[in-house]
Protein backbone atom coordinates (compact mmCIF):
# COMPACT_ATOMS: atom_id res chain seq x y z
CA UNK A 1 22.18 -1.27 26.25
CA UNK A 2 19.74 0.81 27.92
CA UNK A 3 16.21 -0.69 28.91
CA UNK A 4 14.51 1.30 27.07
CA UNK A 5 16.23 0.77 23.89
CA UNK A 6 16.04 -2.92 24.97
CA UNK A 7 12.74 -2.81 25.06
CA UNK A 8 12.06 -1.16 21.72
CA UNK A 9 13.96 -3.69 20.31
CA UNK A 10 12.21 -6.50 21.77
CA UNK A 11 9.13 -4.56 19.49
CA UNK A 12 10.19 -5.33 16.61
CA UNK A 13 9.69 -9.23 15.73
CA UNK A 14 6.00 -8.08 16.92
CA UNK A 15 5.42 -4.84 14.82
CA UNK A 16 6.72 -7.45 11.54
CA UNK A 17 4.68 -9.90 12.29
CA UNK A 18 1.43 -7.66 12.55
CA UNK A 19 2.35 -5.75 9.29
CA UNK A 20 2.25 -8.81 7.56
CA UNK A 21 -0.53 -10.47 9.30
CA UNK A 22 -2.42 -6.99 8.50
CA UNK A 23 -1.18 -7.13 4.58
CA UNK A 24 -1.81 -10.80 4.50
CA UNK A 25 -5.56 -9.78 5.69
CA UNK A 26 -5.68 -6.67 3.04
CA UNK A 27 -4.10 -9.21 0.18
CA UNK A 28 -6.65 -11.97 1.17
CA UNK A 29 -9.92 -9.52 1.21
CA UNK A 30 -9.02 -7.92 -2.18
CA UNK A 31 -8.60 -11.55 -3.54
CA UNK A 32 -12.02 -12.60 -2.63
CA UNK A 33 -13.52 -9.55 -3.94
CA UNK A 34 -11.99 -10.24 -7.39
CA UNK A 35 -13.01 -13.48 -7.31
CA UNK A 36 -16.46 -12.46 -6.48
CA UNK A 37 -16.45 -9.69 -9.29
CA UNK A 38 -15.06 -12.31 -11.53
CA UNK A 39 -18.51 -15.04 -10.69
CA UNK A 40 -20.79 -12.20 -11.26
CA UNK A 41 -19.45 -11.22 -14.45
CA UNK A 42 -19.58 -14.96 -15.63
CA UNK A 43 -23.44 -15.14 -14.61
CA UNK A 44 -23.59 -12.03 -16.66
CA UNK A 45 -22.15 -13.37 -19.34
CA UNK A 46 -24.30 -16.53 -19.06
CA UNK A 47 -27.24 -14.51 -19.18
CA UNK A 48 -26.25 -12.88 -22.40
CA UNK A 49 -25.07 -9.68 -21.00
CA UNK A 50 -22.73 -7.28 -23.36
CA UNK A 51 -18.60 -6.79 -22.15
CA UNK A 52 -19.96 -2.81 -21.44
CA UNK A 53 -22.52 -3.58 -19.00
CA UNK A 54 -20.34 -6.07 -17.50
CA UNK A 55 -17.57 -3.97 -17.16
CA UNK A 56 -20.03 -1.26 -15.51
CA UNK A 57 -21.46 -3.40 -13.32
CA UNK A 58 -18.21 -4.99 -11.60
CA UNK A 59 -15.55 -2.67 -12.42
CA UNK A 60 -13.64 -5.57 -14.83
CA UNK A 61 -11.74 -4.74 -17.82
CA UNK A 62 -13.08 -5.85 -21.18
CA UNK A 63 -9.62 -7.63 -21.49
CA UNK A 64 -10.34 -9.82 -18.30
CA UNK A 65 -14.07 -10.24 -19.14
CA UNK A 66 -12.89 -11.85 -22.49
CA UNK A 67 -10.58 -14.01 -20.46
CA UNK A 68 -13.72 -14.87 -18.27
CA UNK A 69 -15.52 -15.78 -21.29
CA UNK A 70 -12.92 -17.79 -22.92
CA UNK A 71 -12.43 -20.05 -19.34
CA UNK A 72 -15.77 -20.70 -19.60
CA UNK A 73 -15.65 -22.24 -23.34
């Protein structure tokens, strides 16, 4: 085996392990965006706030702001 190809080969464990460190990051930032969507649109709904204007305001279906809703009781 050739050094070079050697060395490309030695790459790899590295260039998998930053792809999924990188869409571990990506998964982990979209999580706490929902999740931060998701509190907004229950203080919304605490405050009386229609599904529409909800939906407007964070971007959430009416399906999952009726989920919110029924969480909260």
């Amino acid at each position: 085996m050739s050094i070079e190809i050697r060395e490309e080969v030695l790459k790899w464990p590295n260039s998998f392990y930053d792809r999924g460190k990188k869409e571990g990051i990506e998964e982990g930032i979209e999580q706490g965006e929902r999740k931060a969507k998701e509190q907004f649109a229950r203080k919304l709904l605490q405050k009386g706030m229609g599904h529409a204007e909800i939906s407007e305001l964070t971007g959430l279906s009416d399906k999952e702001i009726i989920k919110l809703e029924d969480q909260n009781g």
